[in-house]
Protein backbone atom coordinates (compact mmCIF):
# COMPACT_ATOMS: atom_id res chain seq x y z
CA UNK A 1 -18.86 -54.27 14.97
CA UNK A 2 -20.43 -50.86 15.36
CA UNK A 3 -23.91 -52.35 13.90
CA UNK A 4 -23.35 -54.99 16.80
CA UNK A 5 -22.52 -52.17 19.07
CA UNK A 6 -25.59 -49.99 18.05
CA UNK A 7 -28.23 -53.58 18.35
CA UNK A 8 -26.56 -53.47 21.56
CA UNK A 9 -27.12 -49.41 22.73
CA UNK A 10 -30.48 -49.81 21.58
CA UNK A 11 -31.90 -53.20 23.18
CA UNK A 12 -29.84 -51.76 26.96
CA UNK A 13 -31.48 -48.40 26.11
CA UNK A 14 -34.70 -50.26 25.55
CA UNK A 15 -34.52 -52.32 28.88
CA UNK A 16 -33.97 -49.18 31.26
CA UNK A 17 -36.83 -48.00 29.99
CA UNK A 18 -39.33 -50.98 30.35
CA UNK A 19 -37.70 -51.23 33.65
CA UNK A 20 -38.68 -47.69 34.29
CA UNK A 21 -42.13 -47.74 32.77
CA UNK A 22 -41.11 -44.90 30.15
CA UNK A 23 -41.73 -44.71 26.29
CA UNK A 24 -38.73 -45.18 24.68
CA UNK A 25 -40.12 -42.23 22.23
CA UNK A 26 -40.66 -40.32 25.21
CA UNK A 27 -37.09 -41.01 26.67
CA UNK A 28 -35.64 -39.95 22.96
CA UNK A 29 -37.72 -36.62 22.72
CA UNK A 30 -36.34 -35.30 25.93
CA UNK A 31 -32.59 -36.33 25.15
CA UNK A 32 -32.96 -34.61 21.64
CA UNK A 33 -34.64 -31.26 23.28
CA UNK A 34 -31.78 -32.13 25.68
CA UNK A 35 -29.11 -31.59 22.79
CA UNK A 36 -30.69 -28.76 20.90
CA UNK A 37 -29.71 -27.10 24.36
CA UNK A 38 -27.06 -28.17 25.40
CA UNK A 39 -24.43 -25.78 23.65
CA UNK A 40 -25.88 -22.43 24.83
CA UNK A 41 -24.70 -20.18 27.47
CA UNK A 42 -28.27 -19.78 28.73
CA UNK A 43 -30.93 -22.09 28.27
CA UNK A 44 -34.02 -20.24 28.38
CA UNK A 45 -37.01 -22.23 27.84
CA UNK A 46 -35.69 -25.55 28.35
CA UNK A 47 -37.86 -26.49 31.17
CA UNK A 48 -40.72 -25.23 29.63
CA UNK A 49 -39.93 -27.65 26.59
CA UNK A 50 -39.13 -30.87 28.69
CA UNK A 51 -42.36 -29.98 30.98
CA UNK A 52 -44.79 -29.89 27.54
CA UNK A 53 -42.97 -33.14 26.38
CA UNK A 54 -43.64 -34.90 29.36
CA UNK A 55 -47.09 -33.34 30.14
CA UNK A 56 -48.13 -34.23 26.16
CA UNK A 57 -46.98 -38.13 26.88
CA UNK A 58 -48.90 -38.33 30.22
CA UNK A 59 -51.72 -37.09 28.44
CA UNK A 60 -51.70 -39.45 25.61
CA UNK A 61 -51.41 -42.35 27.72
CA UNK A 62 -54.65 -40.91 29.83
CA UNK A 63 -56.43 -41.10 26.82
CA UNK A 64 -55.56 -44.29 25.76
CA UNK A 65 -56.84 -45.37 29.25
C-alpha cells in the first residue's frame, strides 16, 4: 500500500506542476531548502537561498531557449 500511496504522491505532485509550468526538480529544491529551515528560530538567509534557486532555474531554461 504505501508503494501505491507514494506512485500516487508522486504522479499528483507531478500534475500540479505541469499544470503550473514548474520543474518538478525545481519544485523539490525549494521544498528541501524549505526543510533545512524550517526548525530554526530565525531563518536568516532563506530568501536569499530560494531567490538563487529560482533565479539559477530561470536561467537554465533561458539558455536552453
Amino acid at each position: 500500500m504505501t508503494n501505491d500511496s507514494t506512485h500516487h504522491d508522486d504522479h499528483l505532485f507531478e500534475q500540479v506542476c505541469a499544470k503550473h509550468s514548474v520543474k518538478p526538480e525545481v519544485v523539490s529544491e525549494l521544498l528541501k531548502i524549505e526543510r533545512e529551515y524550517q526548525l530554526q528560530n530565525k531563518r536568516h538567509g532563506i530568501y536569499d537561498r530560494l531567490r538563487e534557486c529560482i533565479q539559477g532555474s530561470v536561467q537554465a531554461e533561458e539558455r536552453r531557449d
